[in-house]
C-alpha atoms as a PDB file:
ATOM      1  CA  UNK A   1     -30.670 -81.857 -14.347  1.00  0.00           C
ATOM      2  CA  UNK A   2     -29.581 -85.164 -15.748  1.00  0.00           C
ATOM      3  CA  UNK A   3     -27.569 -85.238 -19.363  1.00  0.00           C
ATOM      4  CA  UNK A   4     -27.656 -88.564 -21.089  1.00  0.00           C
ATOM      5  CA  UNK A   5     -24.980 -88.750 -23.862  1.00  0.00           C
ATOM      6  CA  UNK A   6     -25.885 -91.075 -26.020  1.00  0.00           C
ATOM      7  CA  UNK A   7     -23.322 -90.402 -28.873  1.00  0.00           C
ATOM      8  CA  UNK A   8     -21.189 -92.809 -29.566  1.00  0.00           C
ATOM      9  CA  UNK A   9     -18.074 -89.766 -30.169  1.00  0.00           C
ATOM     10  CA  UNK A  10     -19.284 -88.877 -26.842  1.00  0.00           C
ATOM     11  CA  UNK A  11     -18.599 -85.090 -27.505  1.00  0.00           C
ATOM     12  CA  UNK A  12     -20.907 -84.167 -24.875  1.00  0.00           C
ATOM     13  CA  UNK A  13     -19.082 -86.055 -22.326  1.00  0.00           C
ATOM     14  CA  UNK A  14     -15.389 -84.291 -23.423  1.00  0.00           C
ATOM     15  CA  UNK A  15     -17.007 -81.222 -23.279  1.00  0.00           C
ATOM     16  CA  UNK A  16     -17.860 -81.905 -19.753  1.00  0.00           C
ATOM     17  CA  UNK A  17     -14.268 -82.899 -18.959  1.00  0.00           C
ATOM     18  CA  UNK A  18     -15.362 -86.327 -18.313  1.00  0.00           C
ATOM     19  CA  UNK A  19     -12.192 -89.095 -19.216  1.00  0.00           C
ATOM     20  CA  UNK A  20     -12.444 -91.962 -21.437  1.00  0.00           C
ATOM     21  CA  UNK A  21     -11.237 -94.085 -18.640  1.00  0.00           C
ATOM     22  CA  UNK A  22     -14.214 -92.790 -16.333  1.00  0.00           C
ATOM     23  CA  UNK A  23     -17.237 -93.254 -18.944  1.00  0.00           C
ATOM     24  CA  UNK A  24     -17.816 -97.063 -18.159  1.00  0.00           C
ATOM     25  CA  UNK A  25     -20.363 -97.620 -16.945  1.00  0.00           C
ATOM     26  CA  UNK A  26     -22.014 -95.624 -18.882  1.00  0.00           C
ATOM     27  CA  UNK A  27     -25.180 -94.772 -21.078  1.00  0.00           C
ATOM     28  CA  UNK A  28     -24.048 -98.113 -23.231  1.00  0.00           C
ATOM     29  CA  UNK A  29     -24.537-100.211 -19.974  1.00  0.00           C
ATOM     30  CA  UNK A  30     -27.281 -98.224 -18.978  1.00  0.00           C
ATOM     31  CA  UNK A  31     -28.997 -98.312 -22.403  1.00  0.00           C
ATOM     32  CA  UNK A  32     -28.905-102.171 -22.377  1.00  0.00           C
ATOM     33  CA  UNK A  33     -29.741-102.637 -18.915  1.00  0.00           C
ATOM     34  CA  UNK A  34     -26.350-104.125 -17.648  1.00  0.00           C
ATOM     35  CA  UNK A  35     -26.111-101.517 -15.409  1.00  0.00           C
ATOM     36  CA  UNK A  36     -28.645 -99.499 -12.785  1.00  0.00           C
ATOM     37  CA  UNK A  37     -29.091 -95.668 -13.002  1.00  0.00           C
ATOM     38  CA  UNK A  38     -26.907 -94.562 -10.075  1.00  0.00           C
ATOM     39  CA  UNK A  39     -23.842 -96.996 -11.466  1.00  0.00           C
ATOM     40  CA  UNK A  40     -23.819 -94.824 -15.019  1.00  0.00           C
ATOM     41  CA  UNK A  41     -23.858 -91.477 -13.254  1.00  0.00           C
ATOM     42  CA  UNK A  42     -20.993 -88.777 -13.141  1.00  0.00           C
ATOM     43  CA  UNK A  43     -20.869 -85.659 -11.334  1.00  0.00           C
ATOM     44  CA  UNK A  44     -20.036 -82.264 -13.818  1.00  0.00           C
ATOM     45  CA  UNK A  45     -18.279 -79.297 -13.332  1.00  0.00           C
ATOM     46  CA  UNK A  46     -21.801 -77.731 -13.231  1.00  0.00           C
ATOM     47  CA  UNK A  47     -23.542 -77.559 -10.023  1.00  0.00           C
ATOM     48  CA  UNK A  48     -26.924 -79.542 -10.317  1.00  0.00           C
ATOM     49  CA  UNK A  49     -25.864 -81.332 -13.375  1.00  0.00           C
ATOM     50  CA  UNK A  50     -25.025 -84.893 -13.598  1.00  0.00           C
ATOM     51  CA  UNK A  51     -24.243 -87.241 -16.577  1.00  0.00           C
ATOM     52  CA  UNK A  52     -24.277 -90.693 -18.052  1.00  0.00           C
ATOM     53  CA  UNK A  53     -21.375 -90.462 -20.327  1.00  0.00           C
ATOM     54  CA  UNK A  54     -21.066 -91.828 -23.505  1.00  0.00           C
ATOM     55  CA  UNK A  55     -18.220 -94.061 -24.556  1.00  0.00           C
ATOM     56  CA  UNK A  56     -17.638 -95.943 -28.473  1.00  0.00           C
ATOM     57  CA  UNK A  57     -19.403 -99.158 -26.930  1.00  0.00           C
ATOM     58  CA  UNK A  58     -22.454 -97.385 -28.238  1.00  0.00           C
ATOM     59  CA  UNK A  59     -21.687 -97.956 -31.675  1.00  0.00           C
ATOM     60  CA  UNK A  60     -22.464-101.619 -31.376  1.00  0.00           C
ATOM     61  CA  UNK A  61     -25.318-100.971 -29.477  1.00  0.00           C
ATOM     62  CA  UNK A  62     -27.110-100.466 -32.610  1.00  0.00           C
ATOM     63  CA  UNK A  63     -26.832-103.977 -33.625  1.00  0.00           C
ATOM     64  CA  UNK A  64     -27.436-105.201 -30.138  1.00  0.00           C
ATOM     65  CA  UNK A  65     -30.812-104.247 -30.113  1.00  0.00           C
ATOM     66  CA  UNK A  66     -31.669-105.559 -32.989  1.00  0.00           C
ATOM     67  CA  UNK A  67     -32.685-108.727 -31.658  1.00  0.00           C
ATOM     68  CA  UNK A  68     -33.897-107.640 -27.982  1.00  0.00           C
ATOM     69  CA  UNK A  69     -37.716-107.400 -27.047  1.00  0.00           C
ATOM     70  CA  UNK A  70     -39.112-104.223 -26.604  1.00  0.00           C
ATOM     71  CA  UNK A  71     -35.945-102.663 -28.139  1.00  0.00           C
ATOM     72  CA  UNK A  72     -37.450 -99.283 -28.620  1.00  0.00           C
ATOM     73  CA  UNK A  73     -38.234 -98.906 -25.122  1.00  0.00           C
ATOM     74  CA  UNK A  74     -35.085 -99.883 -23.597  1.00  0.00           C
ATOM     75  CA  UNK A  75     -34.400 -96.177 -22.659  1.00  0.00           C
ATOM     76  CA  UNK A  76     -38.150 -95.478 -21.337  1.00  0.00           C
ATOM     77  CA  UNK A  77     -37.762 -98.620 -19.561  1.00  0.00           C
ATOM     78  CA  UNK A  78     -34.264 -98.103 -17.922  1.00  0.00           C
ATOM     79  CA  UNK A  79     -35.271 -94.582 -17.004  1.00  0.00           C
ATOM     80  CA  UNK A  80     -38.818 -95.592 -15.236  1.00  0.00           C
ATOM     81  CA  UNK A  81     -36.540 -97.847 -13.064  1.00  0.00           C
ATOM     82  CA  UNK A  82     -34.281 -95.707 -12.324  1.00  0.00           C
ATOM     83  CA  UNK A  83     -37.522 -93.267 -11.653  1.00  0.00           C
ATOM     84  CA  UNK A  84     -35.228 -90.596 -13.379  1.00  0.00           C
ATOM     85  CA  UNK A  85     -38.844 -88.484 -13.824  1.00  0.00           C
ATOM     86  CA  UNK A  86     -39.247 -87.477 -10.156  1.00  0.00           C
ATOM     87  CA  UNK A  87     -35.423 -87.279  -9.801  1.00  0.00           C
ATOM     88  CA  UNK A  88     -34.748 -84.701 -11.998  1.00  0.00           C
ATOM     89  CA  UNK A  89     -37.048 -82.107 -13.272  1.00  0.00           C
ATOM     90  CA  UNK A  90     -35.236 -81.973 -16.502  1.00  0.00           C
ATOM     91  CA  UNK A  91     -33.358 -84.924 -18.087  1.00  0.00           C
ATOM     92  CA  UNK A  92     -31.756 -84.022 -22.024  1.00  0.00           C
ATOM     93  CA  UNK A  93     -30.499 -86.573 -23.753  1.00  0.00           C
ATOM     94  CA  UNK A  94     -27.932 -85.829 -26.604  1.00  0.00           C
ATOM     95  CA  UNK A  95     -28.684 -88.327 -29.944  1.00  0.00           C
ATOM     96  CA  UNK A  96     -25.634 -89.411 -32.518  1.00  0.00           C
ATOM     97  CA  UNK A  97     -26.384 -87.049 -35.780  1.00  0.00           C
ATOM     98  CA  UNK A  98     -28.127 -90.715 -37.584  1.00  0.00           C
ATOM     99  CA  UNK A  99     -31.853 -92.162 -37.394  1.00  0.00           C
ATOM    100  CA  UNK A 100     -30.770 -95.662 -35.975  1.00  0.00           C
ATOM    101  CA  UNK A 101     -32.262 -97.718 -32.785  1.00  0.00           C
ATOM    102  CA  UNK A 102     -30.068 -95.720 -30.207  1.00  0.00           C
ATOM    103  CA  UNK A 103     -31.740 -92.534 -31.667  1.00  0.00           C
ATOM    104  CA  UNK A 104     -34.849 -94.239 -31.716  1.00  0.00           C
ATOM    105  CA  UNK A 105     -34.759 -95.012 -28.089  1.00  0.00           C
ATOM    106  CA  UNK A 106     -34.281 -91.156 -26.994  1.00  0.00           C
ATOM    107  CA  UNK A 107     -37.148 -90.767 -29.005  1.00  0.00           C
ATOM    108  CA  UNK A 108     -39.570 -92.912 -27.440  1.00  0.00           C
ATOM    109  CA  UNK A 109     -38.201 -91.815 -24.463  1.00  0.00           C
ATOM    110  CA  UNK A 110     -38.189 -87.601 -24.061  1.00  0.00           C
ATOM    111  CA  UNK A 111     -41.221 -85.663 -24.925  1.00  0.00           C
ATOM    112  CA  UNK A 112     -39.567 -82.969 -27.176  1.00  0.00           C
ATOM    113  CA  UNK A 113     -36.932 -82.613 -29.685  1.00  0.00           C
ATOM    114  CA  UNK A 114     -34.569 -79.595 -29.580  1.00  0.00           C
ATOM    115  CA  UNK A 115     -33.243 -79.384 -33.185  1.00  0.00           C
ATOM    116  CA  UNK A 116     -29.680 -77.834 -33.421  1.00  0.00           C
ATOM    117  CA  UNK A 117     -29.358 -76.460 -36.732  1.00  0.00           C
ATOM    118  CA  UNK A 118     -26.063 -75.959 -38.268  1.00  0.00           C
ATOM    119  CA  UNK A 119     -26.582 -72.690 -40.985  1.00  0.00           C
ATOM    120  CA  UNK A 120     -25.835 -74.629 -43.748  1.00  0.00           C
ATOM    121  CA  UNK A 121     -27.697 -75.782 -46.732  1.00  0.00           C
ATOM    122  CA  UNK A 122     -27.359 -79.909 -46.351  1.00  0.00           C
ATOM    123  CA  UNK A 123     -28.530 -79.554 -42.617  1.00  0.00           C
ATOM    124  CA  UNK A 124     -32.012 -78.260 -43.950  1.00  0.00           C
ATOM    125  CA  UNK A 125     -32.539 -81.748 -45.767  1.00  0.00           C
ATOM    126  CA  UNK A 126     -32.167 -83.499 -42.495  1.00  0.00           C
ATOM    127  CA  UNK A 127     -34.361 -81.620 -40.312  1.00  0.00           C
ATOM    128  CA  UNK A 128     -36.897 -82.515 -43.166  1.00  0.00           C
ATOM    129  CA  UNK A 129     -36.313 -85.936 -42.411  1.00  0.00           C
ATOM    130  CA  UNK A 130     -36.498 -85.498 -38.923  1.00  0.00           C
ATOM    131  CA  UNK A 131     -39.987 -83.888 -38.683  1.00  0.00           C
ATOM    132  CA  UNK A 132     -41.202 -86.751 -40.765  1.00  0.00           C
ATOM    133  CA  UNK A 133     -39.426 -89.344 -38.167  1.00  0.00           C
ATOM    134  CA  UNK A 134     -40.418 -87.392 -35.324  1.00  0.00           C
ATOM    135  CA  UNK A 135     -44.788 -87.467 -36.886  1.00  0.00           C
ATOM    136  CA  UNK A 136     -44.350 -91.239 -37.246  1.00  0.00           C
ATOM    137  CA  UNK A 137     -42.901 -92.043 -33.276  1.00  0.00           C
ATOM    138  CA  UNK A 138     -45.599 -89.741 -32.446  1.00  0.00           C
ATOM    139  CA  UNK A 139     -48.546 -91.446 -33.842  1.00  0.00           C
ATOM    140  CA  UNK A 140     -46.930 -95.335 -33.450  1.00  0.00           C
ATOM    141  CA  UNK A 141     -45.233 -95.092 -30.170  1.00  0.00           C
ATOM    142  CA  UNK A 142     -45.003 -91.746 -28.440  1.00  0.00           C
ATOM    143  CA  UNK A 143     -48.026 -89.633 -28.195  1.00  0.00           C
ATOM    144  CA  UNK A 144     -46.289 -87.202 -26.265  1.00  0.00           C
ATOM    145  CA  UNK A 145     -43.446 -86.327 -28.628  1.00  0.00           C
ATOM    146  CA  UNK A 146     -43.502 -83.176 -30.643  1.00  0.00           C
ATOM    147  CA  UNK A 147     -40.310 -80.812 -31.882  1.00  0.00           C
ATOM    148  CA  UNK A 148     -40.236 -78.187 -29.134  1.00  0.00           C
ATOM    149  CA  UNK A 149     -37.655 -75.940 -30.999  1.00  0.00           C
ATOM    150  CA  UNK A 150     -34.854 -75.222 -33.929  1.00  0.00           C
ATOM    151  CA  UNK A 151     -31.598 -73.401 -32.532  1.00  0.00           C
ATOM    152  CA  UNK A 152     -29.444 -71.948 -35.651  1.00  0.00           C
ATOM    153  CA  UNK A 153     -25.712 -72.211 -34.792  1.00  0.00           C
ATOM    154  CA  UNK A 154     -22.501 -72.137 -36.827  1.00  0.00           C
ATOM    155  CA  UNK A 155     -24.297 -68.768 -37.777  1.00  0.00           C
ATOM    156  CA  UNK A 156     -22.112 -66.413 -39.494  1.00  0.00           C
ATOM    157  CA  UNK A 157     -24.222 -63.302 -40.931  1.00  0.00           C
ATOM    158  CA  UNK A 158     -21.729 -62.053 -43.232  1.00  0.00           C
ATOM    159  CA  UNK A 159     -21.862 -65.282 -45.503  1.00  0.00           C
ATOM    160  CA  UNK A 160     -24.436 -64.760 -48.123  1.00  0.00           C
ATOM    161  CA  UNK A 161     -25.545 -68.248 -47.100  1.00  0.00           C
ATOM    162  CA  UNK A 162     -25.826 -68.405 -44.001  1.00  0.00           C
ATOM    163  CA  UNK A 163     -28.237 -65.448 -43.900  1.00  0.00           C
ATOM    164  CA  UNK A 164     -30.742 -67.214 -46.723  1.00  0.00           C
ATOM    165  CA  UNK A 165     -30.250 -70.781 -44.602  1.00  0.00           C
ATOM    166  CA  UNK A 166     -31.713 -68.820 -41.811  1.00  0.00           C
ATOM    167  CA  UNK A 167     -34.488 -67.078 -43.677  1.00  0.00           C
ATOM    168  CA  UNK A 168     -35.672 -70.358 -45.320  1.00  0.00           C
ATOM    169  CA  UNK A 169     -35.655 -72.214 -41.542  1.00  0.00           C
ATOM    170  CA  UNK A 170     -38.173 -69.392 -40.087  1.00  0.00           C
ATOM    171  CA  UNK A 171     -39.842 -68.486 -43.331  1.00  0.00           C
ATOM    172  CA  UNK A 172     -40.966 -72.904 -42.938  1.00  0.00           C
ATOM    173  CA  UNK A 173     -40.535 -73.128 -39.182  1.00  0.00           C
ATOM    174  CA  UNK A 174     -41.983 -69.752 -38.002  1.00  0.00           C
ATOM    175  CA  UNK A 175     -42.140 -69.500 -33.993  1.00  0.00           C
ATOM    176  CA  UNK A 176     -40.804 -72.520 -33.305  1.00  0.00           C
ATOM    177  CA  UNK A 177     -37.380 -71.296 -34.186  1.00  0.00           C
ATOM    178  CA  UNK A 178     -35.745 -69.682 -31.521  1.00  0.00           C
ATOM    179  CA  UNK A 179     -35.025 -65.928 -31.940  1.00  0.00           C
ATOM    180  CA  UNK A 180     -31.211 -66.438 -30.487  1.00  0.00           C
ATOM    181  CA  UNK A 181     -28.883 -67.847 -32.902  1.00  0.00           C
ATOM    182  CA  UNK A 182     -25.184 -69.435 -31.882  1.00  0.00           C
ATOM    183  CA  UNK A 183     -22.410 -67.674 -33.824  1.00  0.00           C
ATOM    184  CA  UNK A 184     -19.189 -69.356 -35.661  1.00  0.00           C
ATOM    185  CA  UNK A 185     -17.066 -68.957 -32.605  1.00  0.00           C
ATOM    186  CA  UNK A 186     -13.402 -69.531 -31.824  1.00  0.00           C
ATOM    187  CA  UNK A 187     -13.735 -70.069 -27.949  1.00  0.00           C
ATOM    188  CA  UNK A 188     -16.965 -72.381 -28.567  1.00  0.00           C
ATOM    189  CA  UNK A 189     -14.554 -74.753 -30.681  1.00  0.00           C
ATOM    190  CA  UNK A 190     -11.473 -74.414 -28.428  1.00  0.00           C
ATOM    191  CA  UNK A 191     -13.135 -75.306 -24.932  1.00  0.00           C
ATOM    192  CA  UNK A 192     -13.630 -78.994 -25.245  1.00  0.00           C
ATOM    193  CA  UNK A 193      -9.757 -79.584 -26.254  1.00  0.00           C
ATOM    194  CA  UNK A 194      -9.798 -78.177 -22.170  1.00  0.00           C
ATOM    195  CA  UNK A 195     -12.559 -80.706 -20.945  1.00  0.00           C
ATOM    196  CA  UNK A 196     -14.189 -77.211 -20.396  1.00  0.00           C
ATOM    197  CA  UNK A 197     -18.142 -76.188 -21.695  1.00  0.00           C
ATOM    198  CA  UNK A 198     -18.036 -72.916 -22.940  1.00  0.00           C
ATOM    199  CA  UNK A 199     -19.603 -70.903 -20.152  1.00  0.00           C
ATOM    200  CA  UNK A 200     -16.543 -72.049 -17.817  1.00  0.00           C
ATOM    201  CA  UNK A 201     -13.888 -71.377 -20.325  1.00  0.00           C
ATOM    202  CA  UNK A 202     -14.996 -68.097 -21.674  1.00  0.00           C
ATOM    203  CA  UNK A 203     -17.572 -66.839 -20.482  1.00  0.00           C
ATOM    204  CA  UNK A 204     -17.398 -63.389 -21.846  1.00  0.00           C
ATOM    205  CA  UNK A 205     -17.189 -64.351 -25.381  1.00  0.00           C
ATOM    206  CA  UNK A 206     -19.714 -64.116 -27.947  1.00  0.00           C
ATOM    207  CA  UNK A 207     -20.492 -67.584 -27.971  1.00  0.00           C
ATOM    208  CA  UNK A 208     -21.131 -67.829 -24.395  1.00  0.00           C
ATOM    209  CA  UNK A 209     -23.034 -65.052 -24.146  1.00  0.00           C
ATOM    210  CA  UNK A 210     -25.600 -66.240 -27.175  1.00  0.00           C
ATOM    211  CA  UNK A 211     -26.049 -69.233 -25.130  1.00  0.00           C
ATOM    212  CA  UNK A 212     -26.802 -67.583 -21.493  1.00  0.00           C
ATOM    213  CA  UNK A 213     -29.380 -65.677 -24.098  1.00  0.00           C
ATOM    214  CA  UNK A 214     -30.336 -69.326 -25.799  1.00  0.00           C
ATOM    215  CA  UNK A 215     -31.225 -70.457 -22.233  1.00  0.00           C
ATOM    216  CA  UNK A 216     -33.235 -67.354 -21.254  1.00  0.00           C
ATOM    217  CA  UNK A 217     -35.337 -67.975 -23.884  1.00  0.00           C
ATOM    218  CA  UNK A 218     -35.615 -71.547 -23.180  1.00  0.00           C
ATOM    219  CA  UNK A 219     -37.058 -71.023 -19.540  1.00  0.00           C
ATOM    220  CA  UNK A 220     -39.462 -68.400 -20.830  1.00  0.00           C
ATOM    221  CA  UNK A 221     -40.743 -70.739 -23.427  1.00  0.00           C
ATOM    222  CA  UNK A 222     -41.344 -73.797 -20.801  1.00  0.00           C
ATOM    223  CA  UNK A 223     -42.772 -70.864 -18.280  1.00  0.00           C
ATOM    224  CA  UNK A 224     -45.178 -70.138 -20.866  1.00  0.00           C
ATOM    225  CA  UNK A 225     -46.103 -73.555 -21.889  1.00  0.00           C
ATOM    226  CA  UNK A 226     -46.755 -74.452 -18.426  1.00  0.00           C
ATOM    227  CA  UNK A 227     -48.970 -71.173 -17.650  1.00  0.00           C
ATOM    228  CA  UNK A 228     -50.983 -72.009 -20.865  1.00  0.00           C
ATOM    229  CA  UNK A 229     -51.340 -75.778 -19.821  1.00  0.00           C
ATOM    230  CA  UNK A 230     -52.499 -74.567 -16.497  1.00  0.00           C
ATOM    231  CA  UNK A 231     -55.175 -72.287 -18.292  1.00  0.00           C
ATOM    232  CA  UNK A 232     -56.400 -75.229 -20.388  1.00  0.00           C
ATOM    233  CA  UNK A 233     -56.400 -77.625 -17.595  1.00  0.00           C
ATOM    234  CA  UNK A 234     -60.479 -79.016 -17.082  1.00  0.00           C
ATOM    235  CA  UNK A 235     -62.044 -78.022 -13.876  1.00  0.00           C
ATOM    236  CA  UNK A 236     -64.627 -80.258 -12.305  1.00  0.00           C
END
């Protein structure tokens, strides 16, 4: 599995104990094509996972592409050469919380969109905007894209809130939500002050354990997609 962090804080890459020092090169170069695939990668503490860190040169890269040709392809592009697709069966790329070009790009890029949804009321305005964004790269430059899921976290059922936040997302969502939610946990926020993910920390806490759940239910949910695509395939 490849992880692209293309977030400027480059939380993904601290969580994965990754230095600031060691992040260049790094998605910015690889983003913009200064650099090839195998230049940007890092190892992880993970067996089988490897990542193209993110460091705050992204935040210019916004206005960088601005004026570049083809500059919402520069991902699709940089991964094809790379031939990331036949590398890795899975590559995830993790998008700054805006709509800008570098977002953009991991759009045109992926086929699905994993929504994280924080259980509060604000965060259900932007996943509104999101489905809309998501329709329009769909129909003008990405065929393939579609939201494959909403995962409530920051869930906390003894706040009045947090329990109507959830009913509204799968009264509007229905099955795309995932039935496991991520809990307000204590270990979830202290492991990347140890350059630790969760799941090496602690991995007995709550939090850990709703996301070994969170990833069950992941591989069931490709499993099933592919089964169903297989069914529906034409036969000559």
């Amino acid at each position: 599995m490849l992880l692209i962090d293309l977030d400027p804080q480059g939380n993904a890459s601290t969580s994965l104990g990754i230095a600031k020092s060691e992040r260049s090169p790094g998605a910015y170069e690889f983003l913009l094509g200064l650099s090839p695939l195998d230049d940007c990668i890092r190892p992880s503490q993970i067996p089988n996972l490897s990542v193209i860190p993110a460091s705050t040169s992204l935040a210019g890269a916004e206005i960088e592409l601005i004026d570049m040709e083809r500059r919402e392809h520069r991902l699709t592009e940089a991964l094809a050469s790379g031939d990331a697709r036949s590398r890795w069966t899975t590559v995830l790329v993790d998008c700054p919380p805006s709509l800008g070009l570098v977002t953009l790009n991991a759009l045109v890029a992926v086929d699905a969109v994993l929504v994280p949804l924080q259980a509060e009321f604000l965060a259900l305005e932007g996943i509104g905007a999101l489905g809309t964004t998501v329709d329009r790269i769909s129909k003008k430059l990405n065929p393939r894209l579609h939201i494959y899921g909403v995962v409530l976290t920051m869930v906390d059922r003894r706040m009045t809130l947090s329990q109507q936040v959830e009913a509204d997302v799968r009264a509007h969502y229905g099955e795309l939500v995932f039935g496991t939610t991520i809990p307000r946990n204590v270990r979830i926020a202290e492991a990347p002050s140890h350059g630790l993910p969760v799941l090496i920390y602690d991995n007995a806490c709550a939090g850990s354990q709703a996301y070994i759940l969170l990833a069950s239910e992941f591989i069931r949910r490709r499993r099933t997609a592919a089964e169903q695509a297989t069914i529906h395939e034409p036969t000559s």
